[in-house]
PDB file of N, CA and C in Angstrom:
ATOM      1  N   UNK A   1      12.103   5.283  -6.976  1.00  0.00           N
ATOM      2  CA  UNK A   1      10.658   5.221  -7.006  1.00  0.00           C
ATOM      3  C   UNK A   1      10.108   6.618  -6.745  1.00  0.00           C
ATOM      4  N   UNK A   2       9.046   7.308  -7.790  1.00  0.00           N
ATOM      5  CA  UNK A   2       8.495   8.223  -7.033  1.00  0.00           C
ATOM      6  C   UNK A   2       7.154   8.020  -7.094  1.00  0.00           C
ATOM      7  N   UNK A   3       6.221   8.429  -6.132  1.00  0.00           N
ATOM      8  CA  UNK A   3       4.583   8.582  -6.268  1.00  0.00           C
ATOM      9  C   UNK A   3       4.108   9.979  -6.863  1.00  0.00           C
ATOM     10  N   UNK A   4       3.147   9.836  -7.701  1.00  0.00           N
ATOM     11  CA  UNK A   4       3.072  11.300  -8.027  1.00  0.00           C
ATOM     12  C   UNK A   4       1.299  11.305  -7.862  1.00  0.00           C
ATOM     13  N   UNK A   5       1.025  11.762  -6.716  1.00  0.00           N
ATOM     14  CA  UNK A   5      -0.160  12.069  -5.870  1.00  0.00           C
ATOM     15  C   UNK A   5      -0.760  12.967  -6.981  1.00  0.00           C
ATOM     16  N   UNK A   6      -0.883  13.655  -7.975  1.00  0.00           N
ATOM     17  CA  UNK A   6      -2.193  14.352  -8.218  1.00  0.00           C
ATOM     18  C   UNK A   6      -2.527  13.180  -9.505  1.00  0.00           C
ATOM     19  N   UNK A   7      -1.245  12.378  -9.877  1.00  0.00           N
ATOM     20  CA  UNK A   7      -1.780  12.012 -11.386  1.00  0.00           C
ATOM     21  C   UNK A   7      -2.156  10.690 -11.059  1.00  0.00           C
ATOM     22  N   UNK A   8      -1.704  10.161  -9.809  1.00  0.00           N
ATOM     23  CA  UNK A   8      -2.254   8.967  -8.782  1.00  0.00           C
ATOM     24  C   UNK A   8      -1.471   7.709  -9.671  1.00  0.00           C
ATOM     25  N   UNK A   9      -0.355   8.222 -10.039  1.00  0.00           N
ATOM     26  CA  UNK A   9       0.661   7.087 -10.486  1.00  0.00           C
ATOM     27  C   UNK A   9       2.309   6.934  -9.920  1.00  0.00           C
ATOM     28  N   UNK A  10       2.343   5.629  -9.749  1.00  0.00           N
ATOM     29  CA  UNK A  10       3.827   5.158  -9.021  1.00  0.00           C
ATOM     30  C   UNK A  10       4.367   4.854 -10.340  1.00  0.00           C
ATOM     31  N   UNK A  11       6.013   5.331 -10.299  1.00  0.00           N
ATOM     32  CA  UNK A  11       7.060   4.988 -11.297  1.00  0.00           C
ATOM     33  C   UNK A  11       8.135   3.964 -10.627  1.00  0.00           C
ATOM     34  N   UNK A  12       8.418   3.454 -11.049  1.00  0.00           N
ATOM     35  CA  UNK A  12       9.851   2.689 -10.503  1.00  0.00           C
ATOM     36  C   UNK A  12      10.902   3.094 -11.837  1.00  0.00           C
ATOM     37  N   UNK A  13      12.261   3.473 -11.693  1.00  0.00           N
ATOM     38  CA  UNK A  13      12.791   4.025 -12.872  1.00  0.00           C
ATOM     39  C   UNK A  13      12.600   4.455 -13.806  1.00  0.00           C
ATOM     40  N   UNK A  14      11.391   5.509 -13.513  1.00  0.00           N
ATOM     41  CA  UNK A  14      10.957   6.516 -14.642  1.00  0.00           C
ATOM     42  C   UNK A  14       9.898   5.887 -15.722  1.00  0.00           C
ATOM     43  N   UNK A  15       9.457   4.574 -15.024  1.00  0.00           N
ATOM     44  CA  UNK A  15       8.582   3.703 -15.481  1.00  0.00           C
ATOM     45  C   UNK A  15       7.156   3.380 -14.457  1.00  0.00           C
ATOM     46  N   UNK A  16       6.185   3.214 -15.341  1.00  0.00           N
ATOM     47  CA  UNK A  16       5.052   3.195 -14.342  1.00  0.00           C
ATOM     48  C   UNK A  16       4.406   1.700 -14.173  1.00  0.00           C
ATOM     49  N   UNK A  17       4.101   1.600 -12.509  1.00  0.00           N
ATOM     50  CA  UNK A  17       3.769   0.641 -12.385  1.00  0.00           C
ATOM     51  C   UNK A  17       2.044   0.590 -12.159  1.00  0.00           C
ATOM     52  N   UNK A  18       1.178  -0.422 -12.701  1.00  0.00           N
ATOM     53  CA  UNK A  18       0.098  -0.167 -13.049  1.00  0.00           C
ATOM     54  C   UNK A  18      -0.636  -1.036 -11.323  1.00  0.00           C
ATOM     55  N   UNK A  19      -1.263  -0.020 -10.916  1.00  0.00           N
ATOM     56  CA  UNK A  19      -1.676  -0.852  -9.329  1.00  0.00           C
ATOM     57  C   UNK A  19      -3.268  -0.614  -9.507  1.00  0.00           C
ATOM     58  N   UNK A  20      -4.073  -1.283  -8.866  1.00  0.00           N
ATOM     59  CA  UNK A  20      -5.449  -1.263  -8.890  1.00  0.00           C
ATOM     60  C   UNK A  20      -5.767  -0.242  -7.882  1.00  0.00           C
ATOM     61  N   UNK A  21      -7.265   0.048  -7.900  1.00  0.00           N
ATOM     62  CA  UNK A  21      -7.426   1.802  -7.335  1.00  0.00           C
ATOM     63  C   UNK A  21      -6.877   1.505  -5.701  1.00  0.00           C
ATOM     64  N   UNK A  22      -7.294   0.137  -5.053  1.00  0.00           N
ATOM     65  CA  UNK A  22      -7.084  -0.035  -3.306  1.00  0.00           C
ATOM     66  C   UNK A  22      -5.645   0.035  -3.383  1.00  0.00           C
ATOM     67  N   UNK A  23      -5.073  -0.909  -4.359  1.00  0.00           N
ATOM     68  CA  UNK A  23      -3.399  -0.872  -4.345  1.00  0.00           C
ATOM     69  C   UNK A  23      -2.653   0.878  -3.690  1.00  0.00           C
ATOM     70  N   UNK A  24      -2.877   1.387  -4.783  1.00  0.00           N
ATOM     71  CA  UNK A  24      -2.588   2.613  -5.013  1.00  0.00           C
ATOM     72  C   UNK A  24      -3.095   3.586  -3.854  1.00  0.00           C
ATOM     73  N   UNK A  25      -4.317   3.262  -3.138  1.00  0.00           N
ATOM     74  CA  UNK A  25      -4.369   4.139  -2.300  1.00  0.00           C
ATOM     75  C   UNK A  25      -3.984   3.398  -1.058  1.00  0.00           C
ATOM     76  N   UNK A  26      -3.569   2.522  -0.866  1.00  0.00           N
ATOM     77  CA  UNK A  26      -3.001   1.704   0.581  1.00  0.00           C
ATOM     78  C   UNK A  26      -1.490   2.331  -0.121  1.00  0.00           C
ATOM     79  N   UNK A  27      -1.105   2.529  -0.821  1.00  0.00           N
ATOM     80  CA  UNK A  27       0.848   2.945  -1.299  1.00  0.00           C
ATOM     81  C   UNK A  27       0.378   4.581  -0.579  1.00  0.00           C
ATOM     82  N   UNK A  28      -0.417   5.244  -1.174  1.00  0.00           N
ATOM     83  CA  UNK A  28      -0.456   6.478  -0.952  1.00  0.00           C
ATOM     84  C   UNK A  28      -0.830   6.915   0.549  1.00  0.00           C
ATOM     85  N   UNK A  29      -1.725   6.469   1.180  1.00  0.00           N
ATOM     86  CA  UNK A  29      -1.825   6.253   2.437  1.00  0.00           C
ATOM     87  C   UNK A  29      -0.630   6.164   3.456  1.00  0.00           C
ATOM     88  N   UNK A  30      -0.293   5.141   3.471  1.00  0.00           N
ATOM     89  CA  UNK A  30       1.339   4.570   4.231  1.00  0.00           C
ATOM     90  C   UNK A  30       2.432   5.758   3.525  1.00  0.00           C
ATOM     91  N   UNK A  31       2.573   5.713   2.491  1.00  0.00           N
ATOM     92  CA  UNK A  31       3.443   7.173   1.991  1.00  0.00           C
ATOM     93  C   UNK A  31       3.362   9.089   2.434  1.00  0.00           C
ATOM     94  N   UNK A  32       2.374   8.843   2.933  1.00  0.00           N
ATOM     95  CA  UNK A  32       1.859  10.430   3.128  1.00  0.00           C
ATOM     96  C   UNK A  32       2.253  10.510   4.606  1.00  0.00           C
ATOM     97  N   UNK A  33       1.948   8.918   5.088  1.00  0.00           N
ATOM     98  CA  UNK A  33       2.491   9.253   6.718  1.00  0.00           C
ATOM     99  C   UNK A  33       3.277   8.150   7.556  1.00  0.00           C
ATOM    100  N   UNK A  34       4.643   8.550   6.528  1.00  0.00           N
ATOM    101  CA  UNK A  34       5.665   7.723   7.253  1.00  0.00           C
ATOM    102  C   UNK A  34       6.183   7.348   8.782  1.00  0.00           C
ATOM    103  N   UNK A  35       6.057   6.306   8.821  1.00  0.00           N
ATOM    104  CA  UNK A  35       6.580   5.656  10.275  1.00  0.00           C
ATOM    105  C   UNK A  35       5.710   5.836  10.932  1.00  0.00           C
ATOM    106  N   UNK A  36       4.238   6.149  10.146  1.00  0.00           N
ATOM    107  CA  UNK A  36       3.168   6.027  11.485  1.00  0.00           C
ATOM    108  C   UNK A  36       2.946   4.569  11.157  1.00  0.00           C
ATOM    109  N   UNK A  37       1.777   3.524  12.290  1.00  0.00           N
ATOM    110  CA  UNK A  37       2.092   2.422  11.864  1.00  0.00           C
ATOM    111  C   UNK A  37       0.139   2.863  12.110  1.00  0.00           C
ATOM    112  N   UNK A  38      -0.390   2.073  11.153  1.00  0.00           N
ATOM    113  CA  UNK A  38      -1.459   2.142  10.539  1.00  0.00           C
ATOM    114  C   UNK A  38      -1.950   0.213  11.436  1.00  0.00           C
ATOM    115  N   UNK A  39      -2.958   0.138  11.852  1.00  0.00           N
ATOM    116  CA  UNK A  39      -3.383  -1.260  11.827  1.00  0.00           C
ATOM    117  C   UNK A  39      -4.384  -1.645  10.790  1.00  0.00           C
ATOM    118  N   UNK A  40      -4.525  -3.162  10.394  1.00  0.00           N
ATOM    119  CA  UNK A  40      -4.609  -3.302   9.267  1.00  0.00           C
ATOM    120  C   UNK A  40      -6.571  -2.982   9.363  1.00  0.00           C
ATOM    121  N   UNK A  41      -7.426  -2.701  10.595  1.00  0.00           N
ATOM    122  CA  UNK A  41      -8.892  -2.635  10.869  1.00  0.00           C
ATOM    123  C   UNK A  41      -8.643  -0.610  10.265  1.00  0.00           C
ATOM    124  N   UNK A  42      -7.637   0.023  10.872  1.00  0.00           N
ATOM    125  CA  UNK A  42      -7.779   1.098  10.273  1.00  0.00           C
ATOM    126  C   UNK A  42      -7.618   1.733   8.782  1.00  0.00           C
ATOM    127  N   UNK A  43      -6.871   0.879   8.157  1.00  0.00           N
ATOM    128  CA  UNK A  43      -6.896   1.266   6.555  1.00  0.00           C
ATOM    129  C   UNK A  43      -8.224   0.399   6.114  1.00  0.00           C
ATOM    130  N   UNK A  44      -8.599  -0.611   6.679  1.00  0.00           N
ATOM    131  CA  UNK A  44      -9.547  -0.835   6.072  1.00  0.00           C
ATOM    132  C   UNK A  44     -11.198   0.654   6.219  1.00  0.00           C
ATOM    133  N   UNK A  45     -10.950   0.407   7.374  1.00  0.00           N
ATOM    134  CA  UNK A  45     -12.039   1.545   7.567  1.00  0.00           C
ATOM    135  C   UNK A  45     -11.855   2.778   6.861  1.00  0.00           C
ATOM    136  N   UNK A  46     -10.689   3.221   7.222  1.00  0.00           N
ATOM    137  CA  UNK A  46     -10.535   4.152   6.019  1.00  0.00           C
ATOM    138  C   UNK A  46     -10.614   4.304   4.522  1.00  0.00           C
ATOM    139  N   UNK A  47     -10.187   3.484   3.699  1.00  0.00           N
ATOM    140  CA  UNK A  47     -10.055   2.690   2.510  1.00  0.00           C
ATOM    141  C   UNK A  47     -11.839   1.971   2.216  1.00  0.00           C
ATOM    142  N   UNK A  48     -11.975   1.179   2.697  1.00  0.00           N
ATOM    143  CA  UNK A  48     -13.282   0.446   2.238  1.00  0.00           C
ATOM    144  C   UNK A  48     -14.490   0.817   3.006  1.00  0.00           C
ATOM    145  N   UNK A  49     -14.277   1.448   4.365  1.00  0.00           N
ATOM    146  CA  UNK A  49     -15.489   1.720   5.188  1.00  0.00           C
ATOM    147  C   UNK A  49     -16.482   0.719   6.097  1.00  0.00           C
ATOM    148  N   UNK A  50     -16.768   1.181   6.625  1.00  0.00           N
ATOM    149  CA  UNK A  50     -17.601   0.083   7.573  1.00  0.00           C
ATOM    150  C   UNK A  50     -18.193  -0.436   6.939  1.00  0.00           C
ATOM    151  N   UNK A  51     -19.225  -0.216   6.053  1.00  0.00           N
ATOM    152  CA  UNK A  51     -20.522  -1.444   5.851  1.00  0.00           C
ATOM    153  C   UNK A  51     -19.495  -2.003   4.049  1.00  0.00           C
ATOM    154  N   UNK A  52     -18.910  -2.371   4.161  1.00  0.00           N
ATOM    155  CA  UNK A  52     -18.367  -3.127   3.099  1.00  0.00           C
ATOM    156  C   UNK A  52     -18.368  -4.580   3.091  1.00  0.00           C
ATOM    157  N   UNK A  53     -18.455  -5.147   2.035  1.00  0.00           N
ATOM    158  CA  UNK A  53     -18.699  -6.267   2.226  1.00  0.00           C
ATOM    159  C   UNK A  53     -17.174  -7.471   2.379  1.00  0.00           C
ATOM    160  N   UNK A  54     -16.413  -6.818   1.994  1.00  0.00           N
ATOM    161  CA  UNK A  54     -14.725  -7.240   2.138  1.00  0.00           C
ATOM    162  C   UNK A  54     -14.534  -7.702   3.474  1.00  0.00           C
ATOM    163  N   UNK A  55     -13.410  -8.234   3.988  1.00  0.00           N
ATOM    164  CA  UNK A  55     -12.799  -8.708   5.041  1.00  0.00           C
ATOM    165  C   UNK A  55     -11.370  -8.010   5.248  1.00  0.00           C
ATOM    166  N   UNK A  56     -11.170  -7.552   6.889  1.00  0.00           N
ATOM    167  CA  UNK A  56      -9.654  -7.594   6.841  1.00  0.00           C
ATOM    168  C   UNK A  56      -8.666  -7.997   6.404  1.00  0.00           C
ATOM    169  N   UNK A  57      -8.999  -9.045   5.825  1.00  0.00           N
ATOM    170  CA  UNK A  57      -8.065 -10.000   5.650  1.00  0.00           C
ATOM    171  C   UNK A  57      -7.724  -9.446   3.902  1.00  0.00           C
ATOM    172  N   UNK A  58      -8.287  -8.608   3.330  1.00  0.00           N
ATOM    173  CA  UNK A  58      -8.287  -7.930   1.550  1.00  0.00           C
ATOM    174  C   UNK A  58      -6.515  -7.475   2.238  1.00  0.00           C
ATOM    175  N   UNK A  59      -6.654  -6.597   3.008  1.00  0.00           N
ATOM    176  CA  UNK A  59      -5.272  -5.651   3.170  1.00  0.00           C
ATOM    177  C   UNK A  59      -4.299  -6.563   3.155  1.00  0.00           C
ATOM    178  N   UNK A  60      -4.308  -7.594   4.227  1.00  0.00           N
ATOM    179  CA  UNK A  60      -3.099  -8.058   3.940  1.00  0.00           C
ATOM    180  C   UNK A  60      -2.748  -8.741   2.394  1.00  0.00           C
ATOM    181  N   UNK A  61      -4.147  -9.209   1.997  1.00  0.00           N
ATOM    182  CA  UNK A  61      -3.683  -9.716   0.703  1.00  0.00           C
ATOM    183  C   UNK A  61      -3.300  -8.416  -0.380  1.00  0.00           C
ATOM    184  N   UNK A  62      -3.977  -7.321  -0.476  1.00  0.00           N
ATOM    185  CA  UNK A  62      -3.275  -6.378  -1.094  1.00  0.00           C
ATOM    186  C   UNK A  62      -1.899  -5.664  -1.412  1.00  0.00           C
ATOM    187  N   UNK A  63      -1.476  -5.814   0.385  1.00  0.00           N
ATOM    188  CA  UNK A  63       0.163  -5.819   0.535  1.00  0.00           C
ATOM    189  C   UNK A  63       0.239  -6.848   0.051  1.00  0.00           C
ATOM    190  N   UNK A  64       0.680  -8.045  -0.184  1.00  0.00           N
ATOM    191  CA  UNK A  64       0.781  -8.828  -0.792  1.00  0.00           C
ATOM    192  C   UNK A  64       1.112  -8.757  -2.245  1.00  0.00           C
ATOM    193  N   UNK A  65       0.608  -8.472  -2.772  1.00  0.00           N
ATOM    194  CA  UNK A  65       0.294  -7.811  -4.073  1.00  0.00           C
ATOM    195  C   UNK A  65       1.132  -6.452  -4.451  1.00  0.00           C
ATOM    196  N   UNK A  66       1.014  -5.541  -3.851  1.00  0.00           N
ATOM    197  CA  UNK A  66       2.087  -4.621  -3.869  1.00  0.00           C
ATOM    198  C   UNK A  66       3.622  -4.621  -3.537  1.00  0.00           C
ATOM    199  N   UNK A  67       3.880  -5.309  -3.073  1.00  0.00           N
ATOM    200  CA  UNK A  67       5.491  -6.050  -2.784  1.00  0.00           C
ATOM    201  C   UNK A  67       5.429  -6.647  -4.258  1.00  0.00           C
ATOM    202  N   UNK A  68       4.877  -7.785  -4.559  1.00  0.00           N
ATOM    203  CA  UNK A  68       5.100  -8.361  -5.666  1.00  0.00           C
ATOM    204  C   UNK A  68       5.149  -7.692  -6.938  1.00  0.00           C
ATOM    205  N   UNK A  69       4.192  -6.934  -6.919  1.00  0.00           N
ATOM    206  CA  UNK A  69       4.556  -5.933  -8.353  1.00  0.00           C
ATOM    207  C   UNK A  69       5.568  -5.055  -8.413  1.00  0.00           C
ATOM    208  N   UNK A  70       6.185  -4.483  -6.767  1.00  0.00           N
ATOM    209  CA  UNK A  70       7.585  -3.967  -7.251  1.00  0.00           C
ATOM    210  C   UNK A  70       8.658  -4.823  -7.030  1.00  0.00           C
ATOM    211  N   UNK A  71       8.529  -6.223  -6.819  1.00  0.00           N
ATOM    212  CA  UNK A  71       9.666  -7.249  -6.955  1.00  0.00           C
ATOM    213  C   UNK A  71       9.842  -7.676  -8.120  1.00  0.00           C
ATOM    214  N   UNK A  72       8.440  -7.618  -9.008  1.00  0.00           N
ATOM    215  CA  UNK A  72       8.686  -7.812 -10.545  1.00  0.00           C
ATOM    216  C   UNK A  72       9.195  -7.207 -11.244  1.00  0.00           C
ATOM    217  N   UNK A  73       9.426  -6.144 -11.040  1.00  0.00           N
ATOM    218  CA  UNK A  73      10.453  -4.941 -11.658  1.00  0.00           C
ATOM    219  C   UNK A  73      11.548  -5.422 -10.600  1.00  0.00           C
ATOM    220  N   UNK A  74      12.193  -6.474 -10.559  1.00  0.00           N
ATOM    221  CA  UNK A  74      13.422  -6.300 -10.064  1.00  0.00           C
ATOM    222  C   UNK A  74      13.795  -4.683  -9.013  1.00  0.00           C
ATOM    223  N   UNK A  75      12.680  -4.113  -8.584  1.00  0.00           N
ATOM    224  CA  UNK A  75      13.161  -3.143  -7.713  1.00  0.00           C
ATOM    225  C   UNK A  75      13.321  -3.527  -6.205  1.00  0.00           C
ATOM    226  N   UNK A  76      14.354  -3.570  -4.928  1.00  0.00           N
ATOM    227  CA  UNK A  76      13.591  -3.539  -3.832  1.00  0.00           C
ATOM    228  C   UNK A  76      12.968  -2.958  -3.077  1.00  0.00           C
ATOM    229  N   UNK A  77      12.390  -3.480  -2.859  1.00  0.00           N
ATOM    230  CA  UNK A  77      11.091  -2.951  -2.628  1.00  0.00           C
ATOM    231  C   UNK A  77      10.709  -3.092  -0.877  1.00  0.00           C
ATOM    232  N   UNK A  78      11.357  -1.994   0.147  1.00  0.00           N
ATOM    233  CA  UNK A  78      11.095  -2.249   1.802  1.00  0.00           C
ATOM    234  C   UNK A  78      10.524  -1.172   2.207  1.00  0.00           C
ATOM    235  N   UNK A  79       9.941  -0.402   1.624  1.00  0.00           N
ATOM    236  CA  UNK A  79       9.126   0.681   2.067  1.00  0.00           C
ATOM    237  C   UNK A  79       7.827   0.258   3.160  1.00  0.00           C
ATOM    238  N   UNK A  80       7.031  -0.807   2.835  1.00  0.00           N
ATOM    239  CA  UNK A  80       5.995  -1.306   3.469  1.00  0.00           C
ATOM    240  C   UNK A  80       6.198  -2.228   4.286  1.00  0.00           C
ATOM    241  N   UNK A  81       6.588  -1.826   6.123  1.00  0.00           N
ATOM    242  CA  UNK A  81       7.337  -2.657   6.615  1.00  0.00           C
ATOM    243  C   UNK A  81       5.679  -3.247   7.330  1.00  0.00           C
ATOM    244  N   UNK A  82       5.933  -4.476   7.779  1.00  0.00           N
ATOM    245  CA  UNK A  82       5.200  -5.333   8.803  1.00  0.00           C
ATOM    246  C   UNK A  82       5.359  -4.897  10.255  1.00  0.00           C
ATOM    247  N   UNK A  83       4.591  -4.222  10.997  1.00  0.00           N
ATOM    248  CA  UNK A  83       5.056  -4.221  12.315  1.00  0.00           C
ATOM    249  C   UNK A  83       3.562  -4.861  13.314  1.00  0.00           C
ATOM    250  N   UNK A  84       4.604  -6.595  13.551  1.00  0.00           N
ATOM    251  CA  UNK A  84       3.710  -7.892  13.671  1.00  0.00           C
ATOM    252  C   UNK A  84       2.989  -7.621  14.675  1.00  0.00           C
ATOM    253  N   UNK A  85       1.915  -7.745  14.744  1.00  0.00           N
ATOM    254  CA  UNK A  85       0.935  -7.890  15.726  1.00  0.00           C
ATOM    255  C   UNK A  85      -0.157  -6.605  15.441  1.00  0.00           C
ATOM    256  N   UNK A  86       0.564  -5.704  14.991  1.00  0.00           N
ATOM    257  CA  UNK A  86      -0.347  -3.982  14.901  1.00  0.00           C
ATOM    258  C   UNK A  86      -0.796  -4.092  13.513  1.00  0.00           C
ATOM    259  N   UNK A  87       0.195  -3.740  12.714  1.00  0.00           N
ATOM    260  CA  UNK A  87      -0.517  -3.478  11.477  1.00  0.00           C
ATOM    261  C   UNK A  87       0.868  -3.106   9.963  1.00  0.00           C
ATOM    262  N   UNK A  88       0.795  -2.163   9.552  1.00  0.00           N
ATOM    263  CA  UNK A  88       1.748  -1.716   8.852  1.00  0.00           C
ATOM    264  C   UNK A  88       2.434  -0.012   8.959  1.00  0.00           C
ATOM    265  N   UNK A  89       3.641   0.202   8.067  1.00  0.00           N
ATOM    266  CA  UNK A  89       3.890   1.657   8.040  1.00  0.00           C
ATOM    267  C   UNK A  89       4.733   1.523   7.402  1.00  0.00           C
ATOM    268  N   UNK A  90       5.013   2.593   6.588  1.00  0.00           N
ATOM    269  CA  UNK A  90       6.012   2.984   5.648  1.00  0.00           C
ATOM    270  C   UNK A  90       6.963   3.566   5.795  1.00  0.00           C
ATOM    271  N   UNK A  91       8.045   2.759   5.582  1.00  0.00           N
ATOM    272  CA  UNK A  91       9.364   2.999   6.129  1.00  0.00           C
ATOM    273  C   UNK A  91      10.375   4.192   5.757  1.00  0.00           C
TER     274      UNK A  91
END
């Protein structure tokens, strides 16, 4: 897998996987700062901002969503670990 931050596209075997703009910047986020563990009120704030009309609850469904699109490529996919109770970080 590589991310390629200026062209703001993820490959999985030299193939690109097509993520929506939050997708892509919750991958890029968690990627830029590995093994920090992010809670899920801070990517939102960061990512969507305070007066948004979304819920915490978008992130987890977004991870959600991003596991699944690189499980559909048969890749595995454990970069985006769960660390229960806090939030997430990239492994």
């Amino acid at each position: 897998m590589t991310i390629n931050i200026m062209k703001k596209v993820v490959e999985v075997n030299g193939k690109e996987v097509q993520f929506t703009k939050k997708e892509y910047e919750i991958i890029e986020l968690l990627a830029t700062h590995p093994k920090q563990v992010f809670s899920k009120e801070q990517i939102f704030e960061m990512l969507w901002g305070l007066d948004s009309e979304s819920t915490i609850n978008t992130i987890t469904e977004h991870i959600r969503r991003i596991r699944g699109k690189f499980s559909s490529r048969h890749f595995k996919f454990d970069f985006i670990k769960t660390v229960w109770g806090i939030g997430y970080k990239w492994q």
